[in-house]
Protein backbone atom coordinates (compact mmCIF):
# COMPACT_ATOMS: atom_id res chain seq x y z
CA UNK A 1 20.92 172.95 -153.18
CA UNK A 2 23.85 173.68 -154.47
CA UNK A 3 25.16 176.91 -155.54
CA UNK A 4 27.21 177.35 -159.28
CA UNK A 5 29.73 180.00 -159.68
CA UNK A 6 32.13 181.17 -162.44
CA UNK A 7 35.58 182.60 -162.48
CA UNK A 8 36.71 180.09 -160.84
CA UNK A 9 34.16 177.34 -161.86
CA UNK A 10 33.09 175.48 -158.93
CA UNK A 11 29.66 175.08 -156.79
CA UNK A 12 29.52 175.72 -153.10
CA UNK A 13 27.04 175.14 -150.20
CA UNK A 14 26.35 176.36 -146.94
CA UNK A 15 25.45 173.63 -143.60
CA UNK A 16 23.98 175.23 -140.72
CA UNK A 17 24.70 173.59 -137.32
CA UNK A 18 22.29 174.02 -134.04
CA UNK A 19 25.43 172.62 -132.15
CA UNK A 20 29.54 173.01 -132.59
CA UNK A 21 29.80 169.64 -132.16
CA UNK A 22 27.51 168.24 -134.52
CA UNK A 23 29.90 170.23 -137.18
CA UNK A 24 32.99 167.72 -135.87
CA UNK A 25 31.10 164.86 -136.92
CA UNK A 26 30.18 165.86 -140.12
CA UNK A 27 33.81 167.07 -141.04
CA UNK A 28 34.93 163.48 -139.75
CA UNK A 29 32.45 162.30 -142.54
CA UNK A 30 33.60 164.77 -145.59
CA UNK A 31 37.29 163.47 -144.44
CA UNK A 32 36.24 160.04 -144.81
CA UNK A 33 34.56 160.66 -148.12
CA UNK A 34 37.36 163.00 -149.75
CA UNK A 35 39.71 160.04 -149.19
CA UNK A 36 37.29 157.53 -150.44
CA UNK A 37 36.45 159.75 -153.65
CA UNK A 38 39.55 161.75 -154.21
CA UNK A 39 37.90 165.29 -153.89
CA UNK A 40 39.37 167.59 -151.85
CA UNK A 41 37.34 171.12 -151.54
CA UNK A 42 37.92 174.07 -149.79
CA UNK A 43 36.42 173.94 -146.78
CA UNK A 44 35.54 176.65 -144.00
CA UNK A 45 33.78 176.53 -140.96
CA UNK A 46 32.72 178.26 -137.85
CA UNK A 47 30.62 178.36 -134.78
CA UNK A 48 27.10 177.08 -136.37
CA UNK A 49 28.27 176.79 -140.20
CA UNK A 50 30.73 174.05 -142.62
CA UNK A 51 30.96 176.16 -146.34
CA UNK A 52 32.22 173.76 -148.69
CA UNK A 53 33.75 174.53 -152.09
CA UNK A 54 34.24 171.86 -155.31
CA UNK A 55 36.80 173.58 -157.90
CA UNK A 56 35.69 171.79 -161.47
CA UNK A 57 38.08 170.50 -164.27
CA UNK A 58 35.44 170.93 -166.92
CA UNK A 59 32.63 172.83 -167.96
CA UNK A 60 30.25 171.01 -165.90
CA UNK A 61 29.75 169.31 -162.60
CA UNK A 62 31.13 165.86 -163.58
CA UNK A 63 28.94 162.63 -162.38
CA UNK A 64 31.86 162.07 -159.88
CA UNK A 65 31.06 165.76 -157.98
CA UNK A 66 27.56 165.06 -158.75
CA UNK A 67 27.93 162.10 -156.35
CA UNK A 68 30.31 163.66 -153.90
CA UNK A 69 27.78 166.60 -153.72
CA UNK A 70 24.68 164.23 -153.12
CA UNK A 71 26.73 161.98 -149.93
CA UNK A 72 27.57 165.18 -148.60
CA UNK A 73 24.33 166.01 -148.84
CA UNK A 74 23.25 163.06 -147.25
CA UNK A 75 25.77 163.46 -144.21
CA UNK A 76 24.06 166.48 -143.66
CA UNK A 77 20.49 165.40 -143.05
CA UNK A 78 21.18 162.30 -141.51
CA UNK A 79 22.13 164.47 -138.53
């Protein structure tokens, strides 16, 4: 799930890793998919752990993040 926040608006997430390389392959995938959708978010990682953060333009998540948020998502437990 993930996580709202205000000031700045944006929701975030947290993927846990068993191995450092499995976090390669997903990056590869949000790389692929930030070019594809035109989201970039601020990204941090370490040994076992990828935090991602989408920065919104409005309000509210837009469908747009919605979707980016869900294929992430889905990169994530197809692992």
């Amino acid at each position: 799930m993930w996580n709202e926040r205000e000031s700045p608006l944006r929701i975030e997430k947290r993927f846990e890793f068993d191995q450092y390389s499995k976090i390669s392959k997903f990056m590869g995938e949000i790389e692929k998919l930030c070019k594809e959708r035109d989201i970039y978010p601020n990204i941090s990682f370490g040994k076992n752990f990828v935090s991602l953060s989408i920065f919104l333009d409005n309000k509210e998540i837009s469908d747009k993040e919605k979707d980016f948020s869900i294929d992430i998502d889905k990169f994530y437990l197809e692992d």
